[in-house]
Structure formats: C-alpha cells, structure tokens
Protein backbone atom coordinates (compact mmCIF):
# COMPACT_ATOMS: atom_id res chain seq x y z
CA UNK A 1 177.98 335.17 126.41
CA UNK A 2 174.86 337.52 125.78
CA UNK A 3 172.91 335.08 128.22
CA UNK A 4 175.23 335.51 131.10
CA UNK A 5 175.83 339.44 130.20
CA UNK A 6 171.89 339.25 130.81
CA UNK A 7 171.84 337.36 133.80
CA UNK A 8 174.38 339.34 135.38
CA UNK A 9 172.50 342.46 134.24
CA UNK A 10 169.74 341.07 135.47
CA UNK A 11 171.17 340.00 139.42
CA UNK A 12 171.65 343.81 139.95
CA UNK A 13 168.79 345.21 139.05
CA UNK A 14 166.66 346.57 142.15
CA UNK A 15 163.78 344.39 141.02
CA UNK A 16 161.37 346.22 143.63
CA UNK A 17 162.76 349.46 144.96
CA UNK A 18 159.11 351.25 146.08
CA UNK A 19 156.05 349.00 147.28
CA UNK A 20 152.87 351.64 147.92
CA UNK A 21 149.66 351.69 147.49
CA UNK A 22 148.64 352.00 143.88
CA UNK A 23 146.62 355.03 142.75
CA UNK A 24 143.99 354.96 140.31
CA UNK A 25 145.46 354.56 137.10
CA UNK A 26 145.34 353.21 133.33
CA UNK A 27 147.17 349.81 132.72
CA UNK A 28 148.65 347.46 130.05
CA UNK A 29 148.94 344.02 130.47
CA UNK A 30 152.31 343.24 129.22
CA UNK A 31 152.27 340.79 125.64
CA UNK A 32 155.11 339.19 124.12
CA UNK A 33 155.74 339.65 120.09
CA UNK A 34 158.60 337.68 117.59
CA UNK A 35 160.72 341.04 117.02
CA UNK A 36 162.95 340.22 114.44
CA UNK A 37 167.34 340.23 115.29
CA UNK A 38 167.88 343.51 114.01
CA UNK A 39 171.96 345.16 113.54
CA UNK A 40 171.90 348.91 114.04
CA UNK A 41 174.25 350.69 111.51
CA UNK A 42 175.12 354.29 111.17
CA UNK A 43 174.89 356.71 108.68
CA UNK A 44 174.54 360.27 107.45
CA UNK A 45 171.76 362.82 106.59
CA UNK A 46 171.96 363.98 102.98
CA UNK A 47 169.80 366.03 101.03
CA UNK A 48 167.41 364.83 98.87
CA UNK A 49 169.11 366.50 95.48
CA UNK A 50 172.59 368.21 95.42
CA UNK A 51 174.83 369.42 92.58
CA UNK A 52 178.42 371.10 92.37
CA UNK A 53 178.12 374.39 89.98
CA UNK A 54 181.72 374.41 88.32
CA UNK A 55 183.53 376.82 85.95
CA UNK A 56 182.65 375.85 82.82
CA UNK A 57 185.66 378.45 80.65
CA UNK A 58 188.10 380.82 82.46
CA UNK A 59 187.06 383.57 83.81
CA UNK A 60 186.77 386.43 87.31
CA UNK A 61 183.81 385.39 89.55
CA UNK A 62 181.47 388.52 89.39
CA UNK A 63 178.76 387.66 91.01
CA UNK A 64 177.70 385.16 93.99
CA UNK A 65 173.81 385.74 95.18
CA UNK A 66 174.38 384.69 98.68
CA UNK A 67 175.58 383.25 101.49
CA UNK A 68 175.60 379.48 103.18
CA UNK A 69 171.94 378.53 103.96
CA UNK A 70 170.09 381.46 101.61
CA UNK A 71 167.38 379.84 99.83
CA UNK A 72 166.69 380.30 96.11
CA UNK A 73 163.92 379.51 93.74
CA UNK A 74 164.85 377.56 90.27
CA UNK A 75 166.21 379.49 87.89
CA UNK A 76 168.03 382.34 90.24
CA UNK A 77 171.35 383.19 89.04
CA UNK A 78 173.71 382.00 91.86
CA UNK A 79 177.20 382.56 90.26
CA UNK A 80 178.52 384.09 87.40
CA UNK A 81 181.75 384.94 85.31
CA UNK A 82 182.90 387.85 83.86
CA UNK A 83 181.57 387.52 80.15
CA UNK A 84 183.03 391.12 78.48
CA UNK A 85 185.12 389.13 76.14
CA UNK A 86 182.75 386.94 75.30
CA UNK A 87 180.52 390.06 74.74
CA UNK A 88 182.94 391.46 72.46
CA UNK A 89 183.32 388.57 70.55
CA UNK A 90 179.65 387.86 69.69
CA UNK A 91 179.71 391.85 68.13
CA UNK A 92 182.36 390.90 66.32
CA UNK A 93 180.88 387.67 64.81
CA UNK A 94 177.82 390.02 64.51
CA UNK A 95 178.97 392.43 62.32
CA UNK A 96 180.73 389.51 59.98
CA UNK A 97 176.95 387.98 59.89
CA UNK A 98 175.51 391.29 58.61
CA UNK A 99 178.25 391.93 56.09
CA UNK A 100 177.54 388.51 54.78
CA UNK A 101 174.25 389.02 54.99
CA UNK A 102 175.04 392.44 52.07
CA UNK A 103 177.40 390.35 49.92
CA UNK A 104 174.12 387.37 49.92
CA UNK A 105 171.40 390.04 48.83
CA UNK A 106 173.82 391.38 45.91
CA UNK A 107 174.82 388.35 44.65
CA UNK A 108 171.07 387.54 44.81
CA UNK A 109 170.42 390.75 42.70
CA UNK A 110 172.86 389.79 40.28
CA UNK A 111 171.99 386.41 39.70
CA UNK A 112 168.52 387.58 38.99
CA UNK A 113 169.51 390.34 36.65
CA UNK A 114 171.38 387.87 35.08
CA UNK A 115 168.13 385.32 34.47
CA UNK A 116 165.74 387.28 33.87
CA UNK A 117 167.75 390.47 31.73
CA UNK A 118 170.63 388.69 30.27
CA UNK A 119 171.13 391.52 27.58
CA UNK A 120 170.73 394.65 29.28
CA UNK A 121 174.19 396.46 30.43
CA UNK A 122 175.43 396.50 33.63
CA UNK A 123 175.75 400.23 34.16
CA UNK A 124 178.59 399.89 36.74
CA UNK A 125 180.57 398.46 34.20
CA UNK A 126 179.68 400.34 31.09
CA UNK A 127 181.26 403.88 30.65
CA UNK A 128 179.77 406.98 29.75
CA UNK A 129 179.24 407.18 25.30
CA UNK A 130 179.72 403.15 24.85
CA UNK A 131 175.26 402.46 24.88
CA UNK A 132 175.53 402.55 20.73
CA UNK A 133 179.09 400.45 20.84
CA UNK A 134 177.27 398.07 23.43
CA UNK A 135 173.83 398.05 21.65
CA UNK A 136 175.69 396.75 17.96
CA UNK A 137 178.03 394.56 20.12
CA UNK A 138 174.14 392.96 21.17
CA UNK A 139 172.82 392.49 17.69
CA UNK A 140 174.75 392.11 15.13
CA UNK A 141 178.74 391.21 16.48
CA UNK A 142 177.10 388.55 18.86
CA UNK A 143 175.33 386.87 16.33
CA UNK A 144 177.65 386.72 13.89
CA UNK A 145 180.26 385.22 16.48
CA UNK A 146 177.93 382.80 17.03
CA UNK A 147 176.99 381.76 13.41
CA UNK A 148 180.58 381.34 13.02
CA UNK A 149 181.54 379.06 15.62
CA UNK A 150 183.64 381.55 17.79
CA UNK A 151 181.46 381.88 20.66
CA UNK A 152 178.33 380.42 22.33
CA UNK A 153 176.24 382.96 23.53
CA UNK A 154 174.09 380.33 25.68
CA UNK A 155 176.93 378.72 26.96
CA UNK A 156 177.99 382.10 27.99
CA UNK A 157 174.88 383.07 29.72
CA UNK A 158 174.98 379.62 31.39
CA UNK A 159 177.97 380.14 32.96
CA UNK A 160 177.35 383.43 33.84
CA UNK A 161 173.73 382.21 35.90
CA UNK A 162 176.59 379.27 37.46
CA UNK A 163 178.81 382.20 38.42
CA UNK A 164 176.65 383.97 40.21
CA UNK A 165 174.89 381.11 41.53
CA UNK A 166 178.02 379.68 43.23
CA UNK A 167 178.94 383.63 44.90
CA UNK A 168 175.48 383.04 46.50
CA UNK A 169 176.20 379.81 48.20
CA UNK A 170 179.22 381.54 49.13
CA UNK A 171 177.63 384.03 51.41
CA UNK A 172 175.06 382.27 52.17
CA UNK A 173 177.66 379.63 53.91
CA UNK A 174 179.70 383.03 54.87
CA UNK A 175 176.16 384.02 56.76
CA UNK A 176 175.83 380.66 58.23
CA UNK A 177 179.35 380.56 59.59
CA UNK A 178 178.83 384.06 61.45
CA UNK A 179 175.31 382.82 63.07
CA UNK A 180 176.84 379.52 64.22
CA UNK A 181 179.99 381.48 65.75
CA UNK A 182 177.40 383.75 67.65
CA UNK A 183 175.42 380.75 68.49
CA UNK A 184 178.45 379.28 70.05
CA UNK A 185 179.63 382.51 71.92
CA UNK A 186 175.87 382.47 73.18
CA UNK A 187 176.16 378.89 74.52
CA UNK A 188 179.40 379.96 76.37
CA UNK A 189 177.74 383.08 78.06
CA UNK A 190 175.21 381.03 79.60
CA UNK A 191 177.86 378.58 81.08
CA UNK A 192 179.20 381.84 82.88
CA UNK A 193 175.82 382.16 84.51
CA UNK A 194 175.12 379.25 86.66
CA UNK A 195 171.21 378.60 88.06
CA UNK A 196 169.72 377.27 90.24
CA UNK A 197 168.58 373.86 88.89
CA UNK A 198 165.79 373.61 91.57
CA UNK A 199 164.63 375.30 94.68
CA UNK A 200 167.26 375.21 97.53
CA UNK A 201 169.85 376.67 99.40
CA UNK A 202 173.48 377.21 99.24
CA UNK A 203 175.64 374.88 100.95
CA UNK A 204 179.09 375.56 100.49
CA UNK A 205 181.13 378.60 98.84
CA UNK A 206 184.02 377.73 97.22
CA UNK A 207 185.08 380.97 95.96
CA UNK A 208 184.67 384.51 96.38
CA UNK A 209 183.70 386.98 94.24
CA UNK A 210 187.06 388.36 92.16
CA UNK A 211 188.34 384.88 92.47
CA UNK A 212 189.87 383.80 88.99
CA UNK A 213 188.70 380.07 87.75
CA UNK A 214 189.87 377.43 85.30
CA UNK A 215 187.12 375.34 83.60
CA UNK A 216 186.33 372.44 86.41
CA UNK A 217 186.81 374.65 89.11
CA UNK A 218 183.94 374.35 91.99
CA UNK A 219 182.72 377.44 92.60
CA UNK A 220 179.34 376.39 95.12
CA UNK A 221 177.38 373.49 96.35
CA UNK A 222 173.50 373.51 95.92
CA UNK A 223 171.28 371.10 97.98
CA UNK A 224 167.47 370.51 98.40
CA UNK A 225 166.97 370.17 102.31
CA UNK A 226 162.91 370.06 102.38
CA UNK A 227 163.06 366.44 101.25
CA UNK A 228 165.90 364.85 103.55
CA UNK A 229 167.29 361.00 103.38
CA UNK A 230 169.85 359.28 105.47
CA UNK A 231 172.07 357.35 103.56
CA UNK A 232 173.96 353.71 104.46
CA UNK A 233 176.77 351.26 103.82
CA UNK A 234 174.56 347.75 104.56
CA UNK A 235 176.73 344.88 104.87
CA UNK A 236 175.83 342.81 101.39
CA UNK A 237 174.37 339.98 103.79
CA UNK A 238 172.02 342.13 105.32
CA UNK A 239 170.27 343.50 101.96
CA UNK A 240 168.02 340.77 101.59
CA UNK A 241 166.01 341.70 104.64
CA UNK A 242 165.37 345.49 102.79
CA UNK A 243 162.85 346.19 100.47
CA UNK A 244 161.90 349.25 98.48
CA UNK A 245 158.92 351.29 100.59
CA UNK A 246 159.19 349.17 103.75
CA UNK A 247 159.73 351.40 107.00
CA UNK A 248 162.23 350.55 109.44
CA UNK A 249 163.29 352.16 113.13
CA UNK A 250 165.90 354.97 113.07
CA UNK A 251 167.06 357.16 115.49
CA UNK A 252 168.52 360.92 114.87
CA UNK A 253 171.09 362.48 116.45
CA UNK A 254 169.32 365.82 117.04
CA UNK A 255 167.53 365.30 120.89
CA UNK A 256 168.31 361.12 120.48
CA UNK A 257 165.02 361.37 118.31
CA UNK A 258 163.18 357.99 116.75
CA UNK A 259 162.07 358.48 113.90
CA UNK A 260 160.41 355.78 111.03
CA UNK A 261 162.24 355.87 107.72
CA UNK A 262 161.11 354.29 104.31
CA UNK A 263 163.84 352.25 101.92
CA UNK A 264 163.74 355.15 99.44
CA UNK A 265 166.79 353.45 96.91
CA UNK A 266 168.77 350.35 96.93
CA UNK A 267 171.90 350.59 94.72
CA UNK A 268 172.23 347.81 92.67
CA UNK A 269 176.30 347.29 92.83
CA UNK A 270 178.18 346.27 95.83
CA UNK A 271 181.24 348.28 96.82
CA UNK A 272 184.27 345.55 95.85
CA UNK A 273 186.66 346.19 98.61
CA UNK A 274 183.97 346.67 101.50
CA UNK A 275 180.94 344.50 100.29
CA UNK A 276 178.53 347.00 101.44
CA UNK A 277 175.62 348.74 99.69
CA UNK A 278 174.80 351.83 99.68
CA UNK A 279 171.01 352.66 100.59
CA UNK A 280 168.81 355.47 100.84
CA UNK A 281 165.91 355.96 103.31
CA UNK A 282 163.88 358.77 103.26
CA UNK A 283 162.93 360.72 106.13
CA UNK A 284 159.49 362.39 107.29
CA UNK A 285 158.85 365.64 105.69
CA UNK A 286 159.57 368.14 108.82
CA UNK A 287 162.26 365.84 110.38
CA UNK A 288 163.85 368.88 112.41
CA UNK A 289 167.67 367.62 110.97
CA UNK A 290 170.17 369.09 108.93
CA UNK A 291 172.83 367.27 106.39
CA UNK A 292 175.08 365.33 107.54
CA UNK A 293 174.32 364.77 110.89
CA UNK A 294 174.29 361.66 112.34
CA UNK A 295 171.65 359.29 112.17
CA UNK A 296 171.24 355.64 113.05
CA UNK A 297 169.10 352.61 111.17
CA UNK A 298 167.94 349.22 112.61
CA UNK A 299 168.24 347.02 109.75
CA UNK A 300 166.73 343.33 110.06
CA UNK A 301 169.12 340.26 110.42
CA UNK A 302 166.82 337.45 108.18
CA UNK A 303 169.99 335.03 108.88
CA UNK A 304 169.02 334.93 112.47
CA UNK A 305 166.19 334.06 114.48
CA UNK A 306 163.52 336.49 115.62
CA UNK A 307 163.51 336.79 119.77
CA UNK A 308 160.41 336.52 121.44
CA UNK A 309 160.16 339.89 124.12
CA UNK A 310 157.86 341.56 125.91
CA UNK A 311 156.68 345.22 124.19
CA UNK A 312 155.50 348.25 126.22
CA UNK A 313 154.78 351.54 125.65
CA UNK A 314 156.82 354.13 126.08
CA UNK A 315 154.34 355.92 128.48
CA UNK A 316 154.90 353.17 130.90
CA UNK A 317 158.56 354.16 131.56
CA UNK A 318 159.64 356.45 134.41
CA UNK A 319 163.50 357.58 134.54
CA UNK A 320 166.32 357.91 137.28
CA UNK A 321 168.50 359.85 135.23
CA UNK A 322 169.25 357.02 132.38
CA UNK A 323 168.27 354.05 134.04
CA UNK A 324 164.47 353.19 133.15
CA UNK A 325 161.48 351.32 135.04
CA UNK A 326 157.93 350.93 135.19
CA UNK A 327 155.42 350.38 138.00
CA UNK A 328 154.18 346.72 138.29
CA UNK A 329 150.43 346.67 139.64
CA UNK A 330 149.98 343.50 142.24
CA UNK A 331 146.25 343.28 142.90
CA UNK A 332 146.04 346.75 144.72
CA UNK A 333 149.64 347.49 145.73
CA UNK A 334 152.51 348.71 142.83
CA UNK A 335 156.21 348.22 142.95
CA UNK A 336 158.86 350.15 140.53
CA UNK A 337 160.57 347.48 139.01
CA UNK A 338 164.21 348.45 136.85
CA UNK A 339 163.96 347.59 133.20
CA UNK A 340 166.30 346.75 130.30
CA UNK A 341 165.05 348.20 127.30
CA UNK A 342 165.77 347.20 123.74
CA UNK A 343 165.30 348.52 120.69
CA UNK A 344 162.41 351.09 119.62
CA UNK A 345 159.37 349.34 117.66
CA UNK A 346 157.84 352.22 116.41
CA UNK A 347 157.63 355.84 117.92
CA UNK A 348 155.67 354.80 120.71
CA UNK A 349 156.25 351.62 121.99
CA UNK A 350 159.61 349.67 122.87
CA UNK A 351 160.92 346.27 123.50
CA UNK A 352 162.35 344.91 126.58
CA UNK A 353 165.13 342.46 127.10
CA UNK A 354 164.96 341.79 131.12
CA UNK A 355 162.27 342.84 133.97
CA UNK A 356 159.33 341.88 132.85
CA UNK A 357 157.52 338.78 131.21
CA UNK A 358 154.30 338.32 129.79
CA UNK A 359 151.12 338.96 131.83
CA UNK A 360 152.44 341.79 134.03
CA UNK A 361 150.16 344.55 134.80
CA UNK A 362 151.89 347.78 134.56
CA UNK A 363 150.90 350.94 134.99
CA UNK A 364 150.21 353.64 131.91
CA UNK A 365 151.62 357.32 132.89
CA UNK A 366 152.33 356.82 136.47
CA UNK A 367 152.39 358.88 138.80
CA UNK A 368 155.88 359.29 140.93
CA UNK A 369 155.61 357.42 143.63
CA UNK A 370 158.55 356.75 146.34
CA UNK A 371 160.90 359.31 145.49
CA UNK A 372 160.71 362.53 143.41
CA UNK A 373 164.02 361.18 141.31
CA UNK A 374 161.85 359.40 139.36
CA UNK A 375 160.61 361.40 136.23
CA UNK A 376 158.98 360.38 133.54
CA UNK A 377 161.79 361.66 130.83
CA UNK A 378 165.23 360.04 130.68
CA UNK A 379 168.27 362.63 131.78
CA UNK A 380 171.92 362.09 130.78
C-alpha cells in the first residue's frame, strides 16, 4: 500500500514546472545511502534534575524566595516554616542540659571528696559545736565499732565512693538526654528550611506564604533547565536498535527545529501493561526549549530492512509554501522538479522518497528562477 501511496504521490507531482537557462551555480550530484527504517515517537522535554520540596512537620509557610522561573544558587533557602515552637523547645531542653550539667560537676566534687578525704566532715552537714563530737566519733568510736564486729568502716567508704559514683552516671545520662533532645529539635528546624539542592529555578508553587502544611505536603518544584533531556516510551521491540551515547535525529517543537540527541539512559524494566521503556536522550547544551514541550525522536527499526534513497542537502531545497523542490541541472538548462522528502539525516542534509534518483545534478543554493513563490524557506 506504501508503493501505490508513492506512485500516486508521485503521478501528481509537477515533475518540471520551470525550464530556463541555468545560472552559474554550485552543484551536488545526487548519491544514494542504506538509511535505516526508522519509527518516529513522541515525547517530552524534562529537565535534567528535579525534586519536590515537601513539609517535612506541621507548620505556617513563612517564607517563599521567589516566583516561577527565578533562578537560585545551591544552598538558597527557598521555603520555610514557622519554627517559634521549635525555638522554644530547644531553650527549654537547653536549660535541662545546663542544670544537668550542675548536678554532674557536684556529684563529681563529691565523689572526689569522698576518695581522696574520706574522714574530713562535710560542713553542710555538720552543725555548729559538733568538730570535738565528730573528731572522737573519727578515732576512737569508729575503731572500736570496728574491732568489735559492728561496723566496717571500708565497706562503708566503699559504698559511699559506689553512691556517689552511680549519682554521676545519673547526670551524666541526665546531660546526655538534654543534648540529644536539642540535637533532635535542631534536626527538625532544618527540615523547616528547605534548599536548594543545586542551582536552578523554581518551577511550580504549590503554596503561598501563610499557607498551613501537614508533613508530605508539596510546597514547590525545583528543576535544573541548563542541562535539558527529552524523555520516551520506546516500544520494548524497538530497544535493541538504542545504545547508550549513540545520537539519533529529533525534531523540537519550538520553530519545527532538528536537532541531534544522544541516548543519555535506558531504564532497565519494561512498563508491564504497555511494554514500553522509558529512555532518556540528552539534548545540546543551548537547545532554545523549555520543559515539557514537545519533542519528537526517530528511533531505528533493526526488525526491518534499511531503504536505499537518495540524500541531499538541505541547501538544495526551495519552497512553495510547504511543498519542496530542487533545481535539476541538464547540461546547461535547469528545471524545478517537486520533491518528497523523508526524514532528516543530520542537521543538514535530508532524505528523499520520490523525485529524484541517483546521478542527478542539482543545484546548491539556487537562485529563484520562474516565479518569485519560490523561496528558499518552507512557509505553513
């Protein structure tokens, strides 16, 4: 059915619509090439890298540092939360960590009075007169308890050294208990500032400032556009013909622009109810295109045969509004001769499916010739 659409394509072309003398100009002798069957799919422009900054605890949006398309360097504060709460929480797990902190460095104090001055009175605990009481109490009633068998004055001081050992690990856990509470309040008042993970722009606000959140909410979209990719479903039987790095045709949507793309990422699972795979190409640095605009890939067929065509380039073409043609030199006379084109081959030269065959002379940049319809730019 392709042959006849062809052939009937063919039958009404104007196959020579000017005959004139031809003017001096460059030619191309017209060569034939194997182009490969290729299936052009569509797709979508996406940014290279793009995140979703989301709530991460409740909380009153206080702060968004822009507007759609502001760029931002990595590290800017683009949204945050209100964090008083938090604020007061970490003084009060502050002030728990200091007072701690007092009841460690006594018990510290103690312990060492206690080791190294087992015998000397503890003045806060002595009262005014009893240093004669206390001092015969020391060397003689002490003693004597202990040659007797009532009491065990090492014993004693052992436990003593334990007691005031074990009110030391105490506070010390008591310290350790306020620092990791702070420590955890910190960690939450940096989830209410979110940053800028690289450079970029915003994308897309999802809430304003005075907005309240839940944890999960989005709040906005972050995308790096300098490095730009257009990203496919391939049908799983054309894969095989892609291959990491390889550049193939595309086309943008922006100004019907061709472009060469290079097989960036090839996922390595096939979606189960399509049987496609998603793949990423990666466009030119300076590719004037946005995401998710349209875009368009020619992706080879290896299950069918490669087509033998002639390829010109794209110089040769002249344009009545969308229909193409070329000049064909004949020894000193040219003719305009209607074309079919078919797909691009690179950014300057294209195949063509009917009008010419191998061994026409055509002309490079002609000049108009026969009517001033003819331009040398294609017109909707």
């Amino acid at each position: 059915m392709f042959r006849q659409f062809i052939g009937v394509f063919c039958l009404g072309l104007l196959t020579t619509s000017v005959v004139a003398q031809a003017p001096h100009s460059q030619t191309y002798v017209v060569q034939e090439y194997a182009i490969p069957t290729a299936v052009t799919l569509g797709g979508t422009v996406v940014p290279y890298k793009e995140v979703t900054l989301s709530a991460q605890l409740p909380g009153r949006v206080e702060l968004i540092a822009g507007e759609e398309g502001d760029r931002f360097k990595q590290g800017t504060a683009l949204v945050a939360l209100n964090g008083a709460e938090l604020l007061a929480q970490r003084r009060a797990a502050f002030a728990e960590m200091m007072s701690a902190d007092a009841v460690l460095r006594n018990a510290s104090m103690q312990y060492s009075r206690e080791l190294y001055s087992p015998n000397s009175p503890n003045q806060m605990n002595v009262p005014g007169g009893m240093a004669l009481p206390n001092l015969f109490d020391q060397f003689f009633s002490r003693p004597a308890s202990d040659f007797l068998g009532q009491s065990h004055s090492g014993l004693d001081r052992y436990t003593e050294l334990h007691n005031f050992g074990t009110q030391i690990e105490q506070a010390r856990n008591a310290k350790l208990r306020a620092q990791s509470q702070i420590e955890q309040i910190d960690a939450k008042l940096r989830d209410a500032v979110g940053k800028a993970p690289f450079d970029g722009i915003i994308t897309q606000k999802m809430v304003e400032v005075g907005d309240t959140v839940q944890p999960g909410t989005p709040l906005v979209q972050f995308a790096d556009t300098e490095y730009l990719q257009i990203q496919i479903e391939v049908p799983a039987r054309l894969v095989p013909g892609l291959n990491v790095g390889m550049t193939v045709p595309a086309k943008l949507d922006v100004l019907n622009t061709p472009v060469q793309v290079r097989v960036a990422h090839i996922f390595p699972v096939a979606d189960p109810i399509r049987h496609t795979v998603t793949v990423k190409f990666d466009l030119p640095i300076g590719t004037r295109t946005g995401p998710g605009q349209y875009a368009q890939v020619d992706v080879q067929d290896t299950n069918v045969t490669a087509q033998v065509l002639p390829v010109i380039p794209r110089s040769a073409l002249v344009w009545r509004g969308s229909l193409p043609g070329v000049y064909v030199r004949q020894g000193e006379q040219r003719s305009l001769r209607l074309v079919r084109i078919g797909r691009d081959m690179d950014t300057h030269h294209v195949s063509v499916l009917s009008g010419l065959k191998h061994g026409d002379v055509i002309e490079l940049s002609p000049a108009p010739g026969g009517s001033s319809s003819w331009s040398s730019t294609p017109k909707p």
